[in-house]
PDB file of N, CA and C in Angstrom:
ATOM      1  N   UNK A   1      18.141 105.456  41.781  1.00  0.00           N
ATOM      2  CA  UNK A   1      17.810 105.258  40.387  1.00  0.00           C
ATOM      3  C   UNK A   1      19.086 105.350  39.568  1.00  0.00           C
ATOM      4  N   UNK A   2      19.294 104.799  38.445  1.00  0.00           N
ATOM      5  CA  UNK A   2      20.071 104.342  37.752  1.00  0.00           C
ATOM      6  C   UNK A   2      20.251 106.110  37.001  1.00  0.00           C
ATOM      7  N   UNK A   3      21.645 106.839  37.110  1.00  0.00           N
ATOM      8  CA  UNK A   3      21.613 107.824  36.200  1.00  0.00           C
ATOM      9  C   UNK A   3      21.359 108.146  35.135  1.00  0.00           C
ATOM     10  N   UNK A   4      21.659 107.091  34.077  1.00  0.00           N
ATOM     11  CA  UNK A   4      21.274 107.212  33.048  1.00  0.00           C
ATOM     12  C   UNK A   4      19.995 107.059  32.810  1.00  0.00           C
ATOM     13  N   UNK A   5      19.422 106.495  33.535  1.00  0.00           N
ATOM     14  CA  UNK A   5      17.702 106.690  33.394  1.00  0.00           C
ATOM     15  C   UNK A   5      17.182 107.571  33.383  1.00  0.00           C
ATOM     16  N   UNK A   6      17.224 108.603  34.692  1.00  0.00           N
ATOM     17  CA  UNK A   6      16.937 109.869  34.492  1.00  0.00           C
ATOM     18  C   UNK A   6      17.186 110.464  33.179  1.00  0.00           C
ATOM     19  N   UNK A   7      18.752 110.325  32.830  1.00  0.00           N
ATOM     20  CA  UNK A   7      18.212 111.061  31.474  1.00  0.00           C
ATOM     21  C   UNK A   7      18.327 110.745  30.223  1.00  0.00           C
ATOM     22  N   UNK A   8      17.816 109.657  30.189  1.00  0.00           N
ATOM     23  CA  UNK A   8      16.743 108.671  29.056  1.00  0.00           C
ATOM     24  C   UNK A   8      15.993 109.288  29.328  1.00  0.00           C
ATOM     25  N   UNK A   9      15.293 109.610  30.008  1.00  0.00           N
ATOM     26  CA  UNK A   9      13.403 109.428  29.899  1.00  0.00           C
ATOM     27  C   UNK A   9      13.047 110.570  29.306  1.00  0.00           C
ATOM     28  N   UNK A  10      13.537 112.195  29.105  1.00  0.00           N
ATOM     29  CA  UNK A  10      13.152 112.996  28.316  1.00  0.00           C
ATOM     30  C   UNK A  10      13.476 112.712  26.676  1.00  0.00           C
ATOM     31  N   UNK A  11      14.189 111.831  26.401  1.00  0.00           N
ATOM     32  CA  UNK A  11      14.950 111.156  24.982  1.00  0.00           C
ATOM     33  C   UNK A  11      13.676 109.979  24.560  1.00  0.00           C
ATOM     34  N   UNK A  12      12.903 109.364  25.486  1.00  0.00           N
ATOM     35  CA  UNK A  12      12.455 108.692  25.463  1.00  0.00           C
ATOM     36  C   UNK A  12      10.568 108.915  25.160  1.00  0.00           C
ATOM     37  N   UNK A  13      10.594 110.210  25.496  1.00  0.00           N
ATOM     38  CA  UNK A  13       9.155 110.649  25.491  1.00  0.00           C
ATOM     39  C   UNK A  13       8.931 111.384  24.402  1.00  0.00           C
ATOM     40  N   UNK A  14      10.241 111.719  23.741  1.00  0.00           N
ATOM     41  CA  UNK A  14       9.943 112.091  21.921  1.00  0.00           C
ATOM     42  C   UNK A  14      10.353 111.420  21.133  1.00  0.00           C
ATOM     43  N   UNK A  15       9.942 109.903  21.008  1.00  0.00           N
ATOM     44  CA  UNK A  15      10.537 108.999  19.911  1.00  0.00           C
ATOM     45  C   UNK A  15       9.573 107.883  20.062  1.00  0.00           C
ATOM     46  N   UNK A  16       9.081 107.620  18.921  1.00  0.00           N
ATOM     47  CA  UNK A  16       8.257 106.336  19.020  1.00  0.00           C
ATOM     48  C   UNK A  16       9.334 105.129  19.254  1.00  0.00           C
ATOM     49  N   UNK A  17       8.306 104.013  19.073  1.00  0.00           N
ATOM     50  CA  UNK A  17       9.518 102.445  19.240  1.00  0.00           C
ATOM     51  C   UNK A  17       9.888 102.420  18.482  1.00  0.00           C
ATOM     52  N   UNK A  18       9.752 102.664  17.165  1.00  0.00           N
ATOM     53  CA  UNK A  18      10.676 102.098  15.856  1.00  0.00           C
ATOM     54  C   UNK A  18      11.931 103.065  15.490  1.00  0.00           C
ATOM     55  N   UNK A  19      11.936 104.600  16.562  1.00  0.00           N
ATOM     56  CA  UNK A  19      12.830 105.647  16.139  1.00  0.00           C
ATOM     57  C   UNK A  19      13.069 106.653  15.004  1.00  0.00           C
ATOM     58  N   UNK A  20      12.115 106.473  15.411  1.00  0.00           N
ATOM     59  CA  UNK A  20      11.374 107.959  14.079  1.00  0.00           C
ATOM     60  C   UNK A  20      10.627 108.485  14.972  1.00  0.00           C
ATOM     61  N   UNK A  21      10.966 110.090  14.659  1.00  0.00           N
ATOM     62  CA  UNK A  21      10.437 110.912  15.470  1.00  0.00           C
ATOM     63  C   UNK A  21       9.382 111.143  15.060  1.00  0.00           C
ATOM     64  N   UNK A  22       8.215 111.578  16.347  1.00  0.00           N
ATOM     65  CA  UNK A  22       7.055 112.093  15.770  1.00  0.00           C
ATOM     66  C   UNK A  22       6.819 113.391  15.059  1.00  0.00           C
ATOM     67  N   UNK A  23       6.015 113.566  14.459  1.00  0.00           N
ATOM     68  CA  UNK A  23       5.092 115.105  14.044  1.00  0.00           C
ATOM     69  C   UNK A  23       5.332 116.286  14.638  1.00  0.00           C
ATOM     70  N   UNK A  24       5.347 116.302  15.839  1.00  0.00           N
ATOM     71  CA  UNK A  24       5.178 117.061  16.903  1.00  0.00           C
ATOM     72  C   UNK A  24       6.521 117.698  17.083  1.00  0.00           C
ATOM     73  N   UNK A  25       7.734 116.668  17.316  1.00  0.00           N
ATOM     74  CA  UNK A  25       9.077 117.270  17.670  1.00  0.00           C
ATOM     75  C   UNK A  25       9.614 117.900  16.662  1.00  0.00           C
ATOM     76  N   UNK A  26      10.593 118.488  17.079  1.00  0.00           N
ATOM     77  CA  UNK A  26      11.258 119.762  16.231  1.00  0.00           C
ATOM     78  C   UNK A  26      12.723 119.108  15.592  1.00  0.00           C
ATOM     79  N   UNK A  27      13.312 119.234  14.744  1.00  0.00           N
ATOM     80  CA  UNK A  27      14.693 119.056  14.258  1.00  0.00           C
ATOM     81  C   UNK A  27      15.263 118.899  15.398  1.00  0.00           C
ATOM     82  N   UNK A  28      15.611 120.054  16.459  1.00  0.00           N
ATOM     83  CA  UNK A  28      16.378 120.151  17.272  1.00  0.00           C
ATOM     84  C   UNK A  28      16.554 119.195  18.745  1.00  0.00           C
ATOM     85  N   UNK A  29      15.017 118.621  18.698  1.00  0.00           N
ATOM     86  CA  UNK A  29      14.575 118.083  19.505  1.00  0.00           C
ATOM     87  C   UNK A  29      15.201 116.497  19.224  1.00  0.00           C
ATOM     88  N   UNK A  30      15.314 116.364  17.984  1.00  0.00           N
ATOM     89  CA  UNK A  30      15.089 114.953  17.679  1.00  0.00           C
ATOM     90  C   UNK A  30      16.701 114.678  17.193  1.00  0.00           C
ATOM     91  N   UNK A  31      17.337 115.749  16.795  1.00  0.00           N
ATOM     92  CA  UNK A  31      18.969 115.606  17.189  1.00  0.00           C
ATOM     93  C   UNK A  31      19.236 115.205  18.422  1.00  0.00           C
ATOM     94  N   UNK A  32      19.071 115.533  19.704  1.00  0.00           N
ATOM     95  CA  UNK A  32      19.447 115.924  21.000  1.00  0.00           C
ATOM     96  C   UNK A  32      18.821 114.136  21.698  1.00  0.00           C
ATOM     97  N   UNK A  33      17.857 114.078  20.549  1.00  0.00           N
ATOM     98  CA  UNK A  33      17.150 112.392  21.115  1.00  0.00           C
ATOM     99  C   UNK A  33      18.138 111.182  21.390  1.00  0.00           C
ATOM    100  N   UNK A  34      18.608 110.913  20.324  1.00  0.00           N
ATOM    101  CA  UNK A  34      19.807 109.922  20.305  1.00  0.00           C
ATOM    102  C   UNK A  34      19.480 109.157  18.919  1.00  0.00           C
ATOM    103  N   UNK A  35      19.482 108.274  19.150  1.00  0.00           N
ATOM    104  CA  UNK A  35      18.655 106.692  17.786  1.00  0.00           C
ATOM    105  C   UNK A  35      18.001 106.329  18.123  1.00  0.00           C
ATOM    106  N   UNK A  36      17.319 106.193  19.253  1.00  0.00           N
ATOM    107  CA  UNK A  36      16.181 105.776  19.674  1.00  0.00           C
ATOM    108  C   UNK A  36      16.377 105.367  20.619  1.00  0.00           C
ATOM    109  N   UNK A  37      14.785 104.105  21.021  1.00  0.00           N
ATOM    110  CA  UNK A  37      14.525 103.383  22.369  1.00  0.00           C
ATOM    111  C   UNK A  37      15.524 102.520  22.863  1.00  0.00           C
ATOM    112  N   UNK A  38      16.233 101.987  21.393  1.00  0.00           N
ATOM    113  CA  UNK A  38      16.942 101.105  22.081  1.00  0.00           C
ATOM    114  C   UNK A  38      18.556 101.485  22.518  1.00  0.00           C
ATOM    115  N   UNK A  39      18.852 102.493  22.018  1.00  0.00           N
ATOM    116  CA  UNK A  39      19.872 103.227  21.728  1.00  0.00           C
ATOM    117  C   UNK A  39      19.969 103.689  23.961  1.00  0.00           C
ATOM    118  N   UNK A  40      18.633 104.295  23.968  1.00  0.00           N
ATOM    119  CA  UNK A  40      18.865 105.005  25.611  1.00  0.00           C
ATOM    120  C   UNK A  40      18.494 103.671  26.343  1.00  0.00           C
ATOM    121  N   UNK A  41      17.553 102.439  26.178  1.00  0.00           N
ATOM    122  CA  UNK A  41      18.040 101.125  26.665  1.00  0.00           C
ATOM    123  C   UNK A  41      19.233 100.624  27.035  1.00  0.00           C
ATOM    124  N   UNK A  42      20.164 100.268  25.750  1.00  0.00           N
ATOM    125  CA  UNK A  42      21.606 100.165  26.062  1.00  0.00           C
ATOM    126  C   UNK A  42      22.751 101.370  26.764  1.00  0.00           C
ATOM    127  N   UNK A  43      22.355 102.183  26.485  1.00  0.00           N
ATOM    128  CA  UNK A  43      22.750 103.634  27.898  1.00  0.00           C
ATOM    129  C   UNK A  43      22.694 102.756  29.108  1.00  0.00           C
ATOM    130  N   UNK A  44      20.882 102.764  29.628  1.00  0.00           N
ATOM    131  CA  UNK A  44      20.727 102.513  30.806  1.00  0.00           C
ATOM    132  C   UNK A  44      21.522 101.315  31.267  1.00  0.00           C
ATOM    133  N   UNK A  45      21.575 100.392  30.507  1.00  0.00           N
ATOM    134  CA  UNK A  45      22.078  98.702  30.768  1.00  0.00           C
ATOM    135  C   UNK A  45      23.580  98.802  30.622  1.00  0.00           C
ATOM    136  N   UNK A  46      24.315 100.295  30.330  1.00  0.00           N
ATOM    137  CA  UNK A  46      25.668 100.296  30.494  1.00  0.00           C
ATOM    138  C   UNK A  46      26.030 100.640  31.623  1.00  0.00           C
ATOM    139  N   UNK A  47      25.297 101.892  31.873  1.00  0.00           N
ATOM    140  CA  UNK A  47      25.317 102.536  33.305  1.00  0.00           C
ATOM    141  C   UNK A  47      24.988 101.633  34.378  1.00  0.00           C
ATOM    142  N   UNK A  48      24.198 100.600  34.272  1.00  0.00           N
ATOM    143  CA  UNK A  48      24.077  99.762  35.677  1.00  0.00           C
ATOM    144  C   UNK A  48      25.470  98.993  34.907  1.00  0.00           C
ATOM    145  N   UNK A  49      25.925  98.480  34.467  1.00  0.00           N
ATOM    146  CA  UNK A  49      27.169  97.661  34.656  1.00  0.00           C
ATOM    147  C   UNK A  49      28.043  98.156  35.164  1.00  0.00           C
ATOM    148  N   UNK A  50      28.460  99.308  34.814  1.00  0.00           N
ATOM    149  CA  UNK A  50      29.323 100.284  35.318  1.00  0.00           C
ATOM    150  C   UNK A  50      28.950 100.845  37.019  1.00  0.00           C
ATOM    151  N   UNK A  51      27.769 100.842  37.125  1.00  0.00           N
ATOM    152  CA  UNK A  51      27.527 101.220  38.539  1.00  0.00           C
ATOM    153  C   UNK A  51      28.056  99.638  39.257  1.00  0.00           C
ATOM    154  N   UNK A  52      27.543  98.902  39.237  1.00  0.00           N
ATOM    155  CA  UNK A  52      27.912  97.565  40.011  1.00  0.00           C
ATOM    156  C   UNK A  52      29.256  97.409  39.621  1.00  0.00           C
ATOM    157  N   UNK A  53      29.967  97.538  38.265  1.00  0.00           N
ATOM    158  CA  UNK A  53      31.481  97.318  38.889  1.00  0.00           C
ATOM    159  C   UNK A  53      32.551  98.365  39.749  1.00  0.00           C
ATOM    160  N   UNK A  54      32.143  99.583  39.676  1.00  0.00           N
ATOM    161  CA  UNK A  54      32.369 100.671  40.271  1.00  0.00           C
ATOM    162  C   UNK A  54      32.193  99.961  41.943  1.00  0.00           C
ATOM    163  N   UNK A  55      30.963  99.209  42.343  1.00  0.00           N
ATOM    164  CA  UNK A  55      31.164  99.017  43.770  1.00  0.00           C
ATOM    165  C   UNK A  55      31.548  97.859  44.044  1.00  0.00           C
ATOM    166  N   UNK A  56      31.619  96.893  43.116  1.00  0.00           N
ATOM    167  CA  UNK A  56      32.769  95.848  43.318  1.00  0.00           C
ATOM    168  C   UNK A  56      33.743  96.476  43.741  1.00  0.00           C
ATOM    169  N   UNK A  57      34.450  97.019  43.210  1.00  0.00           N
ATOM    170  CA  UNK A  57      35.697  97.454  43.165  1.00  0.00           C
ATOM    171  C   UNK A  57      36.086  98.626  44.460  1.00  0.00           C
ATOM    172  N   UNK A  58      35.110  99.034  44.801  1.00  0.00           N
ATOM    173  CA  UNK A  58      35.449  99.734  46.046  1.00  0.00           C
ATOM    174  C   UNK A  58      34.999  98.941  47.212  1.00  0.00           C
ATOM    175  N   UNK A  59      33.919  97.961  47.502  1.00  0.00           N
ATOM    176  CA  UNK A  59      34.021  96.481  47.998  1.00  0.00           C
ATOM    177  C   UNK A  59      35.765  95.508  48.862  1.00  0.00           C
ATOM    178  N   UNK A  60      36.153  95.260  47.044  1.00  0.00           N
ATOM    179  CA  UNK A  60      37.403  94.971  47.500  1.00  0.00           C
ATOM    180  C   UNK A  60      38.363  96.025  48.164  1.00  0.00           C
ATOM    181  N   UNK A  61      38.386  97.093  47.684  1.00  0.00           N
ATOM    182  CA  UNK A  61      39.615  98.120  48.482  1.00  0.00           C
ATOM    183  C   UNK A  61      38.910  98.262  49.895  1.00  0.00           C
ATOM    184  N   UNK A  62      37.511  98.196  50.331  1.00  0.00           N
ATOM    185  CA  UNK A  62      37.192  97.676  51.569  1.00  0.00           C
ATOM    186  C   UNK A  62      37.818  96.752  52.791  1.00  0.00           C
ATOM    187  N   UNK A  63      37.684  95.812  51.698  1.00  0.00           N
ATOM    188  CA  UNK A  63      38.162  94.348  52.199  1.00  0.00           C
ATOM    189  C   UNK A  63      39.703  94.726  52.260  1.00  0.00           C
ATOM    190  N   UNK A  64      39.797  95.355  51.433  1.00  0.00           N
ATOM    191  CA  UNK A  64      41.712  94.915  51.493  1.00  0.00           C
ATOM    192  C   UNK A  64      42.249  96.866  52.624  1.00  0.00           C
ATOM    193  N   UNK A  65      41.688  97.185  53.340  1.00  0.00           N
ATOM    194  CA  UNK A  65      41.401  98.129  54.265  1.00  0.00           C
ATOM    195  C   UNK A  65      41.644 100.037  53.261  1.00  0.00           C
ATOM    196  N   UNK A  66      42.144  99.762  52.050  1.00  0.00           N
ATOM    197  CA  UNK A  66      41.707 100.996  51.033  1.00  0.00           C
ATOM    198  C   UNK A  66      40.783 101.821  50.848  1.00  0.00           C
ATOM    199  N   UNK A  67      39.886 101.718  51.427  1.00  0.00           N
ATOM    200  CA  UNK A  67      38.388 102.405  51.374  1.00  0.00           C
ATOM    201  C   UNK A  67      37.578 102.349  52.642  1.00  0.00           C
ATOM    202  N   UNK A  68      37.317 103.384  52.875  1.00  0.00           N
ATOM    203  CA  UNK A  68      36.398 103.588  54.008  1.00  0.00           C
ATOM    204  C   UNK A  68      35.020 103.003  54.093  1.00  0.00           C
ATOM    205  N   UNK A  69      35.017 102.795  55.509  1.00  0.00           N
ATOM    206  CA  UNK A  69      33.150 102.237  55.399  1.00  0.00           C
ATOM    207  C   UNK A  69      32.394 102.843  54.887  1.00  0.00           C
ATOM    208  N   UNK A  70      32.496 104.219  55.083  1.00  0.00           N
ATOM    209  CA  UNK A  70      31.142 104.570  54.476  1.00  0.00           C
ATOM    210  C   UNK A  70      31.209 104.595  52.950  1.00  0.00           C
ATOM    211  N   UNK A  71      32.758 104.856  52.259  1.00  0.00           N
ATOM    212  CA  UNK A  71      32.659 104.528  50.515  1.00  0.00           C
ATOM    213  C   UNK A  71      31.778 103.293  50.518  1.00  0.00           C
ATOM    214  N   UNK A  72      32.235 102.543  51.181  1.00  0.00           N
ATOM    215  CA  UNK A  72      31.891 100.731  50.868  1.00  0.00           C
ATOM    216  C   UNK A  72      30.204 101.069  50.701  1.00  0.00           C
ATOM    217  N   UNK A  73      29.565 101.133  51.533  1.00  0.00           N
ATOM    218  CA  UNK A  73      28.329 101.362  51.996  1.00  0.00           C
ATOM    219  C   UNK A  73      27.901 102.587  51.040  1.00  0.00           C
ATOM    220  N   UNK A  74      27.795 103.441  50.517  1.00  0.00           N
ATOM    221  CA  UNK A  74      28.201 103.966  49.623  1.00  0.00           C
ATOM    222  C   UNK A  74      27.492 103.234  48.201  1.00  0.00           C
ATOM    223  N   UNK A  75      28.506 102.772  47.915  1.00  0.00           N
ATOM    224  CA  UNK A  75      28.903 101.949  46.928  1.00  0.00           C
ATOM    225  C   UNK A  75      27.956 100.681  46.779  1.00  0.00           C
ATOM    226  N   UNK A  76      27.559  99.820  47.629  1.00  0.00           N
ATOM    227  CA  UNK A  76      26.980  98.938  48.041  1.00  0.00           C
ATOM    228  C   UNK A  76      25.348  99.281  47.760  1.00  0.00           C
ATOM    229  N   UNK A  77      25.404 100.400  48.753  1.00  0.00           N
ATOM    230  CA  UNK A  77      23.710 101.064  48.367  1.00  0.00           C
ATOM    231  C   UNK A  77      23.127 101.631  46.937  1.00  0.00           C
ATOM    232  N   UNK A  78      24.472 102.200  45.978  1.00  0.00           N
ATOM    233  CA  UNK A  78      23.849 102.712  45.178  1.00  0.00           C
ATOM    234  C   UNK A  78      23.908 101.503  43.781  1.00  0.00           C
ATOM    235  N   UNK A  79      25.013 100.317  44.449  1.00  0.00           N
ATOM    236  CA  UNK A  79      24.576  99.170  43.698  1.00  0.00           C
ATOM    237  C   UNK A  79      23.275  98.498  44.072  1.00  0.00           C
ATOM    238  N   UNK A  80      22.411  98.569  45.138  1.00  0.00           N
ATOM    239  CA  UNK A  80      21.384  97.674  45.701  1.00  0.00           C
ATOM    240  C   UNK A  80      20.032  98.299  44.432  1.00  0.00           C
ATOM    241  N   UNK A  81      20.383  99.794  44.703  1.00  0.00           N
ATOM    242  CA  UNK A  81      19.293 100.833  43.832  1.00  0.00           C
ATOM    243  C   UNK A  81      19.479 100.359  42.323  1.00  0.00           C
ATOM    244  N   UNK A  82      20.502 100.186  41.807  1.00  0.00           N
ATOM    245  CA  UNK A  82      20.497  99.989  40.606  1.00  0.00           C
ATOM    246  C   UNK A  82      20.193  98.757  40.504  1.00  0.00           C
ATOM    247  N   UNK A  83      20.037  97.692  40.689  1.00  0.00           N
ATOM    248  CA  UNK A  83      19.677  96.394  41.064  1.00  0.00           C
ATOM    249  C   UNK A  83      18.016  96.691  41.399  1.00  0.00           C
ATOM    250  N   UNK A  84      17.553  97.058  42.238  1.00  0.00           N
ATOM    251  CA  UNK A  84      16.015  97.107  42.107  1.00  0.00           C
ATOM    252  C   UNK A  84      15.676  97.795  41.063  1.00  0.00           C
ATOM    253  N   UNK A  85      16.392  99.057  40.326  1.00  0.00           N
ATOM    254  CA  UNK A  85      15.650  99.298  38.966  1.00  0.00           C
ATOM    255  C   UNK A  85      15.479  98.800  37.878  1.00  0.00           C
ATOM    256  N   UNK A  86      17.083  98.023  38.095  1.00  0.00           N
ATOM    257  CA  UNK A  86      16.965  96.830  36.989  1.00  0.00           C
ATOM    258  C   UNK A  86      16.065  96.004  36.592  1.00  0.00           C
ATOM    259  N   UNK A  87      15.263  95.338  37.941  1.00  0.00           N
ATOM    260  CA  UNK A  87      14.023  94.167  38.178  1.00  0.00           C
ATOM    261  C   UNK A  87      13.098  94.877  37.694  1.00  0.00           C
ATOM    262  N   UNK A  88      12.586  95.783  38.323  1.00  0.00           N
ATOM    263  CA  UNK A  88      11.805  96.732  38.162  1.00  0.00           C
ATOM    264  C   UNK A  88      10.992  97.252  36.635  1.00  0.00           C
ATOM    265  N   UNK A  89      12.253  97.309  35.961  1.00  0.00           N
ATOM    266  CA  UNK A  89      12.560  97.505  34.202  1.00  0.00           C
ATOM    267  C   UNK A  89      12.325  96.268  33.780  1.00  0.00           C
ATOM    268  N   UNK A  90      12.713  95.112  34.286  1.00  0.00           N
ATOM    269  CA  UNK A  90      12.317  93.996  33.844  1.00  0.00           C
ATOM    270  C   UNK A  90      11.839  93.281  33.690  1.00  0.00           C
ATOM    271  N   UNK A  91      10.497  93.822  34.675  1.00  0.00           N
ATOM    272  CA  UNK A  91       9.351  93.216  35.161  1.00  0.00           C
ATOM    273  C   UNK A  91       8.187  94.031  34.508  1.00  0.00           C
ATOM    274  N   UNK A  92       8.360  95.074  33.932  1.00  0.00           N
ATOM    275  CA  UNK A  92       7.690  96.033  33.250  1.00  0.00           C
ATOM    276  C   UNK A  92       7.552  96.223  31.934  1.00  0.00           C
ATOM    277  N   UNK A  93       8.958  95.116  31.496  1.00  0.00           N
ATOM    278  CA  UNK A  93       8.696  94.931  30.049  1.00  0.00           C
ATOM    279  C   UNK A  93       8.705  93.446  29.937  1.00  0.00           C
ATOM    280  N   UNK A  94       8.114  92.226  30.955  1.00  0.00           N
ATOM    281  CA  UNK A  94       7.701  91.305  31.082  1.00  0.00           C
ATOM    282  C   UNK A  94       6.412  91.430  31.064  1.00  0.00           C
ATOM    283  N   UNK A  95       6.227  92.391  31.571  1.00  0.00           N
ATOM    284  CA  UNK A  95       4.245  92.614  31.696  1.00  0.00           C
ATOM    285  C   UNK A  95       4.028  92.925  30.473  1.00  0.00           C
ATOM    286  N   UNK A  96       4.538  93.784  29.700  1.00  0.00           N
ATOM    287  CA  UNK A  96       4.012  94.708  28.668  1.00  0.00           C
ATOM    288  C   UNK A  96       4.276  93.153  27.852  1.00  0.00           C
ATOM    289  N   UNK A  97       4.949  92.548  27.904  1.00  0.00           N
ATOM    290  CA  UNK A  97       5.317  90.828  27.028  1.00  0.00           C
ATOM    291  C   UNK A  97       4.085  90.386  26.739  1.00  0.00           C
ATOM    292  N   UNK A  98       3.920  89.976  27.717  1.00  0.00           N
ATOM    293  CA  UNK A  98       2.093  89.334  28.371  1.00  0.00           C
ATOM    294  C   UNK A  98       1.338  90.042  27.502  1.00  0.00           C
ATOM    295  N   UNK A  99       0.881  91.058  27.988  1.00  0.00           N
ATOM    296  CA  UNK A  99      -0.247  91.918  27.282  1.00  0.00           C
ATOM    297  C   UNK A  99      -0.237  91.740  26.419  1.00  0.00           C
ATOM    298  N   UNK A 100       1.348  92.192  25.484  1.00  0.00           N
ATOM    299  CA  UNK A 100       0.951  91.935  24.059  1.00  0.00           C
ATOM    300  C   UNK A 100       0.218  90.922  23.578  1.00  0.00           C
ATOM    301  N   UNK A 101       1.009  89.756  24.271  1.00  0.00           N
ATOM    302  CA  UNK A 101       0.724  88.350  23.727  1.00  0.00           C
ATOM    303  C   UNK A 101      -0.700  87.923  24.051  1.00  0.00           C
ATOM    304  N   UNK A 102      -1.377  88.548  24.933  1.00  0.00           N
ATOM    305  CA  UNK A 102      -2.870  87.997  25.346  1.00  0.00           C
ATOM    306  C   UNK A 102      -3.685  88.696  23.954  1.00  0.00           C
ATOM    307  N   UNK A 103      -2.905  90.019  23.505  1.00  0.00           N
ATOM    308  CA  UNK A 103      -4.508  90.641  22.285  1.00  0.00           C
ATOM    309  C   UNK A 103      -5.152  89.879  21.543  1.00  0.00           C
ATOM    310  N   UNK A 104      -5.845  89.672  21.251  1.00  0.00           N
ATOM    311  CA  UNK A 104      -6.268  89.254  19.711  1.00  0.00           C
ATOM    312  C   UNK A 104      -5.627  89.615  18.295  1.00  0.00           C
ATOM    313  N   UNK A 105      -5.473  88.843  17.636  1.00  0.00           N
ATOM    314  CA  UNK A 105      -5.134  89.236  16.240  1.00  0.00           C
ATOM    315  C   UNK A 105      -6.235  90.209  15.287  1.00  0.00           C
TER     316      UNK A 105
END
């Protein structure tokens, strides 16, 4: 799983979509939140860029005999993970697309 996801998701469970905190949370709570949904969105979508160029880059020092197999592999796997969460995320707010679009007015 993508690190920064993990910790989005407690940032994410006290903030409505528009980023205003609810009723419920505390000052302190809603400092510690960020700006909102889209705010820990672009987190997550930095952190996978950064994860996949991180194993590019140890890939090539692979190739060019700088890095050990198992970095490579390593590296490779925890790009494959971030890559299925990516779809995953993207397929989840493709669905939620749909839905919307099927309600009634």
């Amino acid at each position: 799983m993508i690190p920064a996801l993990g910790n989005a998701l407690p940032r994410l469970d006290t903030l409505r979509l528009d980023g205003i905190s609810s009723p419920t949370t505390s000052a302190a709570s809603t400092a510690s939140a960020g700006q909102g949904f889209a705010t820990a969105m672009a987190d997550i979508a930095r952190e996978a860029a950064q994860t996949m160029k991180s194993a590019e880059a140890t890939s090539i020092q692979g190739v060019n005999g700088q890095a050990s197999t198992q970095a490579v592999v390593d590296a490779v796997m925890g790009a494959e993970r971030t890559l299925q969460t990516a779809v995953a995320l993207r397929d989840k707010v493709v669905s939620a697309y749909l839905e919307l679009s099927r309600m009634s007015i």
